[in-house]
N, C-alpha and C. Protein backbone atom coordinates (compact mmCIF):
# COMPACT_ATOMS: atom_id res chain seq x y z
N UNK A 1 128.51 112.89 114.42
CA UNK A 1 127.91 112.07 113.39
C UNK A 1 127.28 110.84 114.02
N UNK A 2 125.84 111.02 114.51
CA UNK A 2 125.51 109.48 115.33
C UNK A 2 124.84 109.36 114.05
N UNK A 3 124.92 107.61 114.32
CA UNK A 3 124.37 106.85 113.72
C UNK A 3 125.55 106.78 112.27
N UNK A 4 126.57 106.87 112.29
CA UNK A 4 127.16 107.03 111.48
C UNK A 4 128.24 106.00 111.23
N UNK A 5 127.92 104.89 110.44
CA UNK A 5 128.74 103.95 110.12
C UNK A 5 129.37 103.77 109.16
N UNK A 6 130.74 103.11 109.53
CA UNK A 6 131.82 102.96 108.34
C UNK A 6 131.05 102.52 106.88
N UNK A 7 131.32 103.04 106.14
CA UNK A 7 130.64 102.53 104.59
C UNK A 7 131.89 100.99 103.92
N UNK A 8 130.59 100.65 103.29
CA UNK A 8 131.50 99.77 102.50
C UNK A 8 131.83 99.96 101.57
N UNK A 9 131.73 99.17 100.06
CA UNK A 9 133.08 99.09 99.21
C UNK A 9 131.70 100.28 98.70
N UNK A 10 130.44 100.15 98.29
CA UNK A 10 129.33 100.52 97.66
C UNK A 10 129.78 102.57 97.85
N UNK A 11 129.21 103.22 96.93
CA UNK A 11 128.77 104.70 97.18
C UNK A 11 127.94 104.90 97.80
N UNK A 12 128.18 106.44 98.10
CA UNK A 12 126.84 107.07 98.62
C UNK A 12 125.80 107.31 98.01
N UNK A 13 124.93 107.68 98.37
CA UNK A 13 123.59 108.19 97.91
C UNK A 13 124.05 109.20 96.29
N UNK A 14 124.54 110.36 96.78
CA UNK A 14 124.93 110.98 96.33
C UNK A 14 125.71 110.39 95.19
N UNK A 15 126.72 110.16 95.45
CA UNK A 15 127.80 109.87 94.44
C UNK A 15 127.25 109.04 93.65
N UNK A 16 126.72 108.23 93.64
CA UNK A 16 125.52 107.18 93.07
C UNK A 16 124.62 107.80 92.11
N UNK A 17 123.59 109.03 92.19
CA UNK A 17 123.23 109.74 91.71
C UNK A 17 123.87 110.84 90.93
N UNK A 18 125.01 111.18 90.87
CA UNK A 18 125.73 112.11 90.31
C UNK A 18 126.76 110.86 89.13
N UNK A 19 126.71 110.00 89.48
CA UNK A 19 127.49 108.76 88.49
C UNK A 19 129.07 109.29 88.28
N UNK A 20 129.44 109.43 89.76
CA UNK A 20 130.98 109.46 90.00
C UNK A 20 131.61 108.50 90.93
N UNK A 21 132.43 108.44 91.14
CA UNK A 21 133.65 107.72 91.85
C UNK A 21 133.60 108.18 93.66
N UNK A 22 132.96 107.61 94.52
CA UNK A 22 133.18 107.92 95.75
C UNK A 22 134.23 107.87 96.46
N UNK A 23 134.60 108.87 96.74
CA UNK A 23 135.90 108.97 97.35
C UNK A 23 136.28 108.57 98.92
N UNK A 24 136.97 108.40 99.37
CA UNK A 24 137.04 108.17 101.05
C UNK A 24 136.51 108.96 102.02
N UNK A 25 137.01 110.81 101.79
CA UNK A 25 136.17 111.41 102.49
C UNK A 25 135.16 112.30 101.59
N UNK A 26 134.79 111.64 100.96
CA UNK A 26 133.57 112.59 101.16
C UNK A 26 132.36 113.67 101.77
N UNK A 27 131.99 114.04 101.31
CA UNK A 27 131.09 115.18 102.28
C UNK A 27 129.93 114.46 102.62
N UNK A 28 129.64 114.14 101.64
CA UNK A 28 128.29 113.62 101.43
C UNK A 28 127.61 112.34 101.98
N UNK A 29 128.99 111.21 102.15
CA UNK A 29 128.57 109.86 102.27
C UNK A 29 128.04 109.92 103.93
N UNK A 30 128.49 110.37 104.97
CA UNK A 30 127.70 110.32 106.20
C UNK A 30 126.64 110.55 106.49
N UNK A 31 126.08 111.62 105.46
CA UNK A 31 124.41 111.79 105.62
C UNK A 31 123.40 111.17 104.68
N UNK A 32 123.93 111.10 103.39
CA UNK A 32 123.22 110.15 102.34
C UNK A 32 123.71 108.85 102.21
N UNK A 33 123.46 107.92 103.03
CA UNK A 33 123.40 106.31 103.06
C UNK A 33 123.32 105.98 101.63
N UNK A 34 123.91 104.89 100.89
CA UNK A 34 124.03 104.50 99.78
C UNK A 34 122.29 104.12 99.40
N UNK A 35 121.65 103.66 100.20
CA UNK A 35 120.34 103.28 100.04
C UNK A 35 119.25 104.62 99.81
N UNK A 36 119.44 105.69 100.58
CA UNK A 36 119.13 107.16 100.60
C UNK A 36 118.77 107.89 99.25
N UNK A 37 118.80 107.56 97.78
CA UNK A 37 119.37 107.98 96.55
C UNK A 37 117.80 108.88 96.57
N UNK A 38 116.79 108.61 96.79
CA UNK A 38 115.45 109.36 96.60
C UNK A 38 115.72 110.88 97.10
N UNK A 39 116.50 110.63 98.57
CA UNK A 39 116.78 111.63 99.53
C UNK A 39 117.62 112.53 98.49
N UNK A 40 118.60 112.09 98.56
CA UNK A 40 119.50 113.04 98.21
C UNK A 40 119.00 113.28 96.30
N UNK A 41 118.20 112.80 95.81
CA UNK A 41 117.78 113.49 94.32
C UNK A 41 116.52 114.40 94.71
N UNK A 42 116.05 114.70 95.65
CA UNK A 42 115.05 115.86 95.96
C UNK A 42 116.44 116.57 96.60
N UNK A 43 117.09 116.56 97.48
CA UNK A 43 117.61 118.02 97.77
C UNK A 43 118.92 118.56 96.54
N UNK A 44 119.11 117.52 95.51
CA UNK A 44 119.50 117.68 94.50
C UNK A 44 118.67 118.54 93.77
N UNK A 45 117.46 118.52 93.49
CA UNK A 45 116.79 119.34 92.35
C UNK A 45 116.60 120.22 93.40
N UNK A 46 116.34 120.98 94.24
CA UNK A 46 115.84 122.04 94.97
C UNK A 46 117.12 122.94 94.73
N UNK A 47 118.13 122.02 95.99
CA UNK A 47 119.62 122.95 96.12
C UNK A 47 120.36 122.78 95.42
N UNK A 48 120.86 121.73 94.66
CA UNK A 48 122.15 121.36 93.87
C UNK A 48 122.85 120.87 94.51
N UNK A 49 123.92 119.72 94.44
CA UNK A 49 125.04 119.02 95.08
C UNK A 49 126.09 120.37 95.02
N UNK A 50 126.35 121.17 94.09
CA UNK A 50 127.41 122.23 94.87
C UNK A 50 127.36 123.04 96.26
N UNK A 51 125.51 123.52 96.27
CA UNK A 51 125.32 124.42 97.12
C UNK A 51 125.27 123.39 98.56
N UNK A 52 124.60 122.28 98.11
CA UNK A 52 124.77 121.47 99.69
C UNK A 52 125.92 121.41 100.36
N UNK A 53 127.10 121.17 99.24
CA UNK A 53 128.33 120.50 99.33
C UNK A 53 129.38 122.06 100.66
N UNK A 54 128.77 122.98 99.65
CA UNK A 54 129.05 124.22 100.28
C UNK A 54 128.56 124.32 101.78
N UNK A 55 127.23 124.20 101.71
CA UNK A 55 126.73 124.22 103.26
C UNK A 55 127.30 123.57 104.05
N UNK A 56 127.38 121.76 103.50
CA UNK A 56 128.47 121.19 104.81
C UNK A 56 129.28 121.54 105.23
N UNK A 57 130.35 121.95 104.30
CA UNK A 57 131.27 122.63 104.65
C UNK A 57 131.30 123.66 105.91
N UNK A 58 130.43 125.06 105.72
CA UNK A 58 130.32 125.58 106.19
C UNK A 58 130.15 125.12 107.53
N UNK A 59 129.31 124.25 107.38
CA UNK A 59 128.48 123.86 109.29
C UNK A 59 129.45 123.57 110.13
N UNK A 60 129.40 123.25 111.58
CA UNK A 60 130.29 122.60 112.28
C UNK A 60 129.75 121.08 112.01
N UNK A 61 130.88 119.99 112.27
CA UNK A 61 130.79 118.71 111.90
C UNK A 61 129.27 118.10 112.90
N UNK A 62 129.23 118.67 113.91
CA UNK A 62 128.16 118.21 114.89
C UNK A 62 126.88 118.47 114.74
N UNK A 63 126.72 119.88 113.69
CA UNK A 63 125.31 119.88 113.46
C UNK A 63 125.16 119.47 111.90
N UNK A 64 125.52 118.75 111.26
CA UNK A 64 125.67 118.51 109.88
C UNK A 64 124.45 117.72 109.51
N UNK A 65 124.32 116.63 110.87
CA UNK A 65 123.32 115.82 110.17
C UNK A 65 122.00 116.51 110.43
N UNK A 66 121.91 117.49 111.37
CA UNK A 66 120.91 118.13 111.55
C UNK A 66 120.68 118.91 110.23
N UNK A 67 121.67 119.67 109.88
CA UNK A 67 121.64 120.45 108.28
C UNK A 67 121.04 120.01 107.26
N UNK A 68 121.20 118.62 107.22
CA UNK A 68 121.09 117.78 106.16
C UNK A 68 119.57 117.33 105.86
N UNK A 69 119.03 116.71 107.39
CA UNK A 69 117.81 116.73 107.56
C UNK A 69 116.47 117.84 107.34
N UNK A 70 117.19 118.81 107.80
CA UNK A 70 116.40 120.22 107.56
C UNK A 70 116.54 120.35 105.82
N UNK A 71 117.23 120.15 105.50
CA UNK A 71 117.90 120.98 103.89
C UNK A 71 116.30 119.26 103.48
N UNK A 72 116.60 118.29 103.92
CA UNK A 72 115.46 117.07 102.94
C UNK A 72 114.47 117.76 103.25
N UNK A 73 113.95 117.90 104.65
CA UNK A 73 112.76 118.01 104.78
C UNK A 73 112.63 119.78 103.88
N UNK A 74 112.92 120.35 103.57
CA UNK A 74 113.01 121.91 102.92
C UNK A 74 112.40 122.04 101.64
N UNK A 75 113.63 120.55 101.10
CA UNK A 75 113.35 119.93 99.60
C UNK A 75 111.62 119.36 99.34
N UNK A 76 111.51 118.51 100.28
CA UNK A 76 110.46 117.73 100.19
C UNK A 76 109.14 118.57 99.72
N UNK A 77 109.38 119.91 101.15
CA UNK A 77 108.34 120.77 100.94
C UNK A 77 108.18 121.64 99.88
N UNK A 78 109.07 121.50 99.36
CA UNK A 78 109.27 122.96 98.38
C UNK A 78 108.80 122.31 96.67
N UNK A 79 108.93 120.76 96.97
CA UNK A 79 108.60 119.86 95.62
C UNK A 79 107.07 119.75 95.91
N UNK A 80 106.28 119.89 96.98
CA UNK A 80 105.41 119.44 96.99
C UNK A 80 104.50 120.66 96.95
N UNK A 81 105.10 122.21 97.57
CA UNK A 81 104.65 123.33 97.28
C UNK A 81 105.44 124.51 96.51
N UNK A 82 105.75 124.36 95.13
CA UNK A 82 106.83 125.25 94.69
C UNK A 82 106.95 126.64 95.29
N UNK A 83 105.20 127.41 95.19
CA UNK A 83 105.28 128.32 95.70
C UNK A 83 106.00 129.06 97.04
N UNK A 84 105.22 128.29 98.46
CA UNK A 84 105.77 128.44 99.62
C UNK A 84 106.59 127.57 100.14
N UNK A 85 107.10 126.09 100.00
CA UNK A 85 107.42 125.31 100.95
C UNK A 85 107.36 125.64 101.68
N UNK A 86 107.54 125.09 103.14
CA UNK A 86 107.37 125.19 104.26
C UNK A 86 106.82 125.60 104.84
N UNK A 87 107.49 127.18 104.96
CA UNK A 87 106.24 128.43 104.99
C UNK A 87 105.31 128.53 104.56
N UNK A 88 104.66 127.63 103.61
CA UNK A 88 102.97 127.48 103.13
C UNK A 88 102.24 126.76 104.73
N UNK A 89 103.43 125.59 105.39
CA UNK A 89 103.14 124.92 106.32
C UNK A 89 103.07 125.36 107.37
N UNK A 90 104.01 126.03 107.68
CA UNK A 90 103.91 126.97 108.79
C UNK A 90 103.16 127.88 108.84
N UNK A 91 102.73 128.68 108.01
CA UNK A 91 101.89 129.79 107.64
C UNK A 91 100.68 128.61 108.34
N UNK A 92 100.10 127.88 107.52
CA UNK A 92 98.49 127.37 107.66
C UNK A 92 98.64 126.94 109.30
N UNK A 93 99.58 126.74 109.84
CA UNK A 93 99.69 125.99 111.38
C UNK A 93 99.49 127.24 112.39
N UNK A 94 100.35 128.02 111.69
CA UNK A 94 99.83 129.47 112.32
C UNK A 94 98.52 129.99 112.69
N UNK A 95 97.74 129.71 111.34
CA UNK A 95 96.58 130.70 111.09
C UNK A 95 95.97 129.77 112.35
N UNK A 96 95.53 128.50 111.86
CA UNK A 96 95.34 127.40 112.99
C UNK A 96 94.98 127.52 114.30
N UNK A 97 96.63 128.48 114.69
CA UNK A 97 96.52 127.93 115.90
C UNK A 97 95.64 129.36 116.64
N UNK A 98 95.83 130.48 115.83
CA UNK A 98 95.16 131.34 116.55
C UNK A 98 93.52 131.46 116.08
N UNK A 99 93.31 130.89 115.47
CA UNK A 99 92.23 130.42 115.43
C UNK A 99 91.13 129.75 116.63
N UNK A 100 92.21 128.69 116.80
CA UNK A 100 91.73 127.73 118.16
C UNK A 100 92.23 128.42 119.22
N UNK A 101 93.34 129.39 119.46
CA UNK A 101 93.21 130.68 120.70
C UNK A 101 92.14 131.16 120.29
N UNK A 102 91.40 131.83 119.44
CA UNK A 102 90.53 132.39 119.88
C UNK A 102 88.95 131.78 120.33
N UNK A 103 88.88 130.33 119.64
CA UNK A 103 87.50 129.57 120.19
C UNK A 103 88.11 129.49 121.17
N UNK A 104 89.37 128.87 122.16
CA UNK A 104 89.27 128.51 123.53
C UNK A 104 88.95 130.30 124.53
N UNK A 105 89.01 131.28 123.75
CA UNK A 105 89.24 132.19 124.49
C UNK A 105 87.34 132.76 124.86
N UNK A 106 86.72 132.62 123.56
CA UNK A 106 85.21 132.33 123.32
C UNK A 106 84.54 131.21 124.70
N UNK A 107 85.20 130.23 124.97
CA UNK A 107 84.65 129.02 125.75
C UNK A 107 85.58 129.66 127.04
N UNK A 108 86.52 129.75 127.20
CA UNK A 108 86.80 130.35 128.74
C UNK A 108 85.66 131.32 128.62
N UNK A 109 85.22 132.38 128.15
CA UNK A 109 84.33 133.27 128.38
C UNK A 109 83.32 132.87 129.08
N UNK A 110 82.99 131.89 128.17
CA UNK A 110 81.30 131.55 128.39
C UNK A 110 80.89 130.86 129.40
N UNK A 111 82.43 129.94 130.11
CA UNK A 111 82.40 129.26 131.41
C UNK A 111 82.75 130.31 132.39
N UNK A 112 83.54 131.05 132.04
CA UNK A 112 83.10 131.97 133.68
C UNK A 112 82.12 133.13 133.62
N UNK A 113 81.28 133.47 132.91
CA UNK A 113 79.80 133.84 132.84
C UNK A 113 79.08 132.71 133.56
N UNK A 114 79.25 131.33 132.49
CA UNK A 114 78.25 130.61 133.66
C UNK A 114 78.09 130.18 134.88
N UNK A 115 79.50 130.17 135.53
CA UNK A 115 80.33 129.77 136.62
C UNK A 115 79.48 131.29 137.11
N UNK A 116 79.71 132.19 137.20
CA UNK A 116 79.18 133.16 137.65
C UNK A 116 77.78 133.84 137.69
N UNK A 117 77.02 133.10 137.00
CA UNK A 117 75.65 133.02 137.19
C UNK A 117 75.51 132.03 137.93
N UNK A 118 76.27 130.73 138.21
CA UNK A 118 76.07 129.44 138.97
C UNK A 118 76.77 130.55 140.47
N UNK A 119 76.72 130.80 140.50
CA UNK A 119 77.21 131.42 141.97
C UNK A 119 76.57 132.47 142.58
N UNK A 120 76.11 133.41 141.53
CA UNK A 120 75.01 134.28 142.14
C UNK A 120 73.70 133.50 142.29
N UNK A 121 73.08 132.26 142.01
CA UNK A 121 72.02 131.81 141.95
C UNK A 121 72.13 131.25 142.91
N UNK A 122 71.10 131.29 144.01
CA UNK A 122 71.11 130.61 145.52
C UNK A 122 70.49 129.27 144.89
N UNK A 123 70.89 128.07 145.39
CA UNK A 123 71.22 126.98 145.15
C UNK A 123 71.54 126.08 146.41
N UNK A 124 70.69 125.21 146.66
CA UNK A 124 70.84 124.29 147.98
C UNK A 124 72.12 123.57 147.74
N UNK A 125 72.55 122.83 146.83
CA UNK A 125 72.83 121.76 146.48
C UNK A 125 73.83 122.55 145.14
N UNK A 126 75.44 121.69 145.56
CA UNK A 126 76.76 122.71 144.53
C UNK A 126 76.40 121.23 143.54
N UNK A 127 75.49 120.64 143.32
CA UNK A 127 75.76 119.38 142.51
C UNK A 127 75.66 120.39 140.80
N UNK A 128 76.44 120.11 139.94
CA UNK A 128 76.12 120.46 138.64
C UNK A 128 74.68 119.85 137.82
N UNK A 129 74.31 118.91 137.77
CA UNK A 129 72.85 118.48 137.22
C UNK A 129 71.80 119.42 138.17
N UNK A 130 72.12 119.58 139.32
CA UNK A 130 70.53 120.47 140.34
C UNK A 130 70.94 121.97 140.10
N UNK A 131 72.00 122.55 139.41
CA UNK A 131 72.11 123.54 139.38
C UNK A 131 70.97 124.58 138.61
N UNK A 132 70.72 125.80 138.85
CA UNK A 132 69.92 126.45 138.28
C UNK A 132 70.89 127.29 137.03
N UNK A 133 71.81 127.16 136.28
CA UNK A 133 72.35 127.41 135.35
C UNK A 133 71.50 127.60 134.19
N UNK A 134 70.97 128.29 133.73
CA UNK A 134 69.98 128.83 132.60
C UNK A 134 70.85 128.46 131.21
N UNK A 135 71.50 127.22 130.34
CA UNK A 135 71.61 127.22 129.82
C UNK A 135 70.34 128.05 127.97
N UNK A 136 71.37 128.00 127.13
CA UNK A 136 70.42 128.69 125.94
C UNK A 136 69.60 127.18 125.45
N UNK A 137 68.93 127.11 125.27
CA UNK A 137 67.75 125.77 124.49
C UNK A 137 68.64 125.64 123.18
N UNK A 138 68.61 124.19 123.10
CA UNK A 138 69.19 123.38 121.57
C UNK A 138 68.17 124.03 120.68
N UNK A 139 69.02 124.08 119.91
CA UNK A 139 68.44 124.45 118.51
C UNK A 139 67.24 123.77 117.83
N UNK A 140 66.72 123.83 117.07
CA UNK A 140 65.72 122.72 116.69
C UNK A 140 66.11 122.22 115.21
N UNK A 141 66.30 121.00 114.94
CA UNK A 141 66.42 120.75 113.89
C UNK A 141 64.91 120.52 112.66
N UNK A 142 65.54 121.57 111.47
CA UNK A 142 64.07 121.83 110.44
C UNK A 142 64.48 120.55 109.38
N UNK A 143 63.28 120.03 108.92
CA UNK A 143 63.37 119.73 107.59
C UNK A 143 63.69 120.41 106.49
N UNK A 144 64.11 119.75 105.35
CA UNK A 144 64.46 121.06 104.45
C UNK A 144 63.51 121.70 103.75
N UNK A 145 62.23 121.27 103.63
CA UNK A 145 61.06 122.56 103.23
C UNK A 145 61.21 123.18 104.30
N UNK A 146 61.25 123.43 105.68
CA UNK A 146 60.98 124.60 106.28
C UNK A 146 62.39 125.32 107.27
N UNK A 147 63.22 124.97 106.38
CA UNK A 147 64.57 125.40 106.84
C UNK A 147 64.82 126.92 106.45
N UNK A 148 64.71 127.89 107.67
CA UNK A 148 65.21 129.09 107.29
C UNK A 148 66.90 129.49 107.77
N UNK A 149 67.63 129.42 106.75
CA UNK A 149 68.79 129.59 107.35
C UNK A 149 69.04 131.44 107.85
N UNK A 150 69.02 131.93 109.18
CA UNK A 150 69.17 133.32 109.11
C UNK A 150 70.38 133.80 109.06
N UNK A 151 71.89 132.92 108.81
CA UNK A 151 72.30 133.54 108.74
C UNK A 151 72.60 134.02 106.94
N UNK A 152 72.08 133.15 106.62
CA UNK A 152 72.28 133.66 105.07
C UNK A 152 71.62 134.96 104.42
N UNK A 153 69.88 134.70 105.09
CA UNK A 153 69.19 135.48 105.25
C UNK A 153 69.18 136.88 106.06
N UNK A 154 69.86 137.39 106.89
CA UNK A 154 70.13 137.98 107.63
C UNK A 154 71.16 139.66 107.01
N UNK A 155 70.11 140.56 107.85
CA UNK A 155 70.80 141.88 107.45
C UNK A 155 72.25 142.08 107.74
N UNK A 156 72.69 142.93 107.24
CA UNK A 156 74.50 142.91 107.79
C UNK A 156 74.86 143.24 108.84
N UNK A 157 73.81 144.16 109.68
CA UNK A 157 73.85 144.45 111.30
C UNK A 157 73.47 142.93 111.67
N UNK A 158 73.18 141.86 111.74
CA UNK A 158 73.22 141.15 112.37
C UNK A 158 73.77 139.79 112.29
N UNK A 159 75.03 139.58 111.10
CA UNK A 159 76.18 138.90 110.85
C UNK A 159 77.07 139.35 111.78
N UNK A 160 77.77 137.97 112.24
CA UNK A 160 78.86 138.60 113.03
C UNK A 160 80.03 137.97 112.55
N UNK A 161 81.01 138.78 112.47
CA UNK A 161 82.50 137.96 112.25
C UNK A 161 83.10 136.73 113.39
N UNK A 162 84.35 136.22 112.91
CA UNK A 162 85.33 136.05 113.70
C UNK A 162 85.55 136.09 115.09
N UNK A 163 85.95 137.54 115.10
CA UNK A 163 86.45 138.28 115.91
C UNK A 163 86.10 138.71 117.01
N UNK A 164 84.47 138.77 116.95
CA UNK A 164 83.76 139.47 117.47
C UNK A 164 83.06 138.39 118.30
N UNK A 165 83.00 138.98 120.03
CA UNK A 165 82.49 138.48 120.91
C UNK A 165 80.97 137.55 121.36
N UNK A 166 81.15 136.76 121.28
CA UNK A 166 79.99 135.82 121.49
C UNK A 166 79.24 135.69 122.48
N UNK A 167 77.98 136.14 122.61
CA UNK A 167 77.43 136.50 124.04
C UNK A 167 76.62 134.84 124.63
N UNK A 168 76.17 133.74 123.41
CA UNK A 168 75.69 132.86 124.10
C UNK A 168 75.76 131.71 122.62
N UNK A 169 75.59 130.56 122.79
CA UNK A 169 75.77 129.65 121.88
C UNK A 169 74.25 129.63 120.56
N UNK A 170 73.55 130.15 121.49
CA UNK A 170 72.58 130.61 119.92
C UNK A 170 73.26 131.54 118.42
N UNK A 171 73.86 132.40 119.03
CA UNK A 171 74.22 133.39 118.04
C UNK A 171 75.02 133.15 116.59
N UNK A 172 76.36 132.17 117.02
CA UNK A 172 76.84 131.68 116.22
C UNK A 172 77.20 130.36 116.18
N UNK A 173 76.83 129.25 115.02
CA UNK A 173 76.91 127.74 115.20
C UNK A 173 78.53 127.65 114.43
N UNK A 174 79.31 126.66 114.97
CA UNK A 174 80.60 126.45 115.41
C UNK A 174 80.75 125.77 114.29
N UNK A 175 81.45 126.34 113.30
CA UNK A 175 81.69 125.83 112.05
C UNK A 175 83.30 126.03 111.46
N UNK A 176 83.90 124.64 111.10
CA UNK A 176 85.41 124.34 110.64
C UNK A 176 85.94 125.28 109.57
């Protein structure tokens, strides 16, 4: 129990919120600080003071406050997403991250293509600005009378997903 100091004459969080009599040992008073009452009325409406009361129990005394913390932060999420808590969070961090595996996997590509055209190209000088690296030309920016967007416009053979391999930075513009 770090951080865990003798209480005074005052209740816990808990007991405070439930409008009973705090007892000496309590379950509850080491993790819900008398000041805590917000805390412990979200993992109140999620879990219930029986089922928590149960869990402490269960735990070993050393991971309790860890229990406790997990069980708020659980609550928090689950008030703020009834549907998924957490797993709404984790889920979107997920999608996320393989997401950004796959642009970094797109940009490793495209640097050792160019790295490898920078090496077959005889070249006096390894400076990067004198290199003969054939980058693709910037795009041109249209006004909006003569803005053709192709990919909107564009047949379905020549949409590309996701997924699908990117041969040079013309093809597809890098969008959130």
């Amino acid at each position: 129990m770090k951080g865990y100091e003798p209480r005074s004459s005052s209740s816990c969080a808990a007991c405070k919120f439930l409008k009973r009599r705090c007892i000496p040992n309590c379950i509850f008073a080491p993790y819900f600080r008398s000041d805590e009452c917000k805390k412990f009325a979200k993992v109140h409406k999620v879990f219930g003071a029986s089922n928590v009361s149960k869990i402490l129990i269960e735990v070993p005394e050393e991971q309790r406050e860890d229990t406790v913390n997990s069980l708020a932060y659980e609550a928090e999420a689950r008030l703020r997403d009834p549907v998924y808590g957490c797993i709404g969070a984790i889920a979107l961090l997920q999608r996320k991250m393989v997401e950004l595996q796959h642009d970094l996997a797109i940009a490793k590509d495209r640097l050792a293509r160019y790295a490898t055209a920078a090496a077959t190209t005889p070249s006096s000088s390894t400076d990067i600005s004198s290199s003969n690296v054939s980058l693709p030309p910037f795009p041109d920016f249209f006004t909006c009378s003569d803005f053709n967007d192709s990919f909107c416009h564009s047949s379905s053979s020549q949409s590309l997903s996701r997924h699908e391999t990117v041969d040079d930075f013309i093809q597809i513009p890098y969008i959130f």
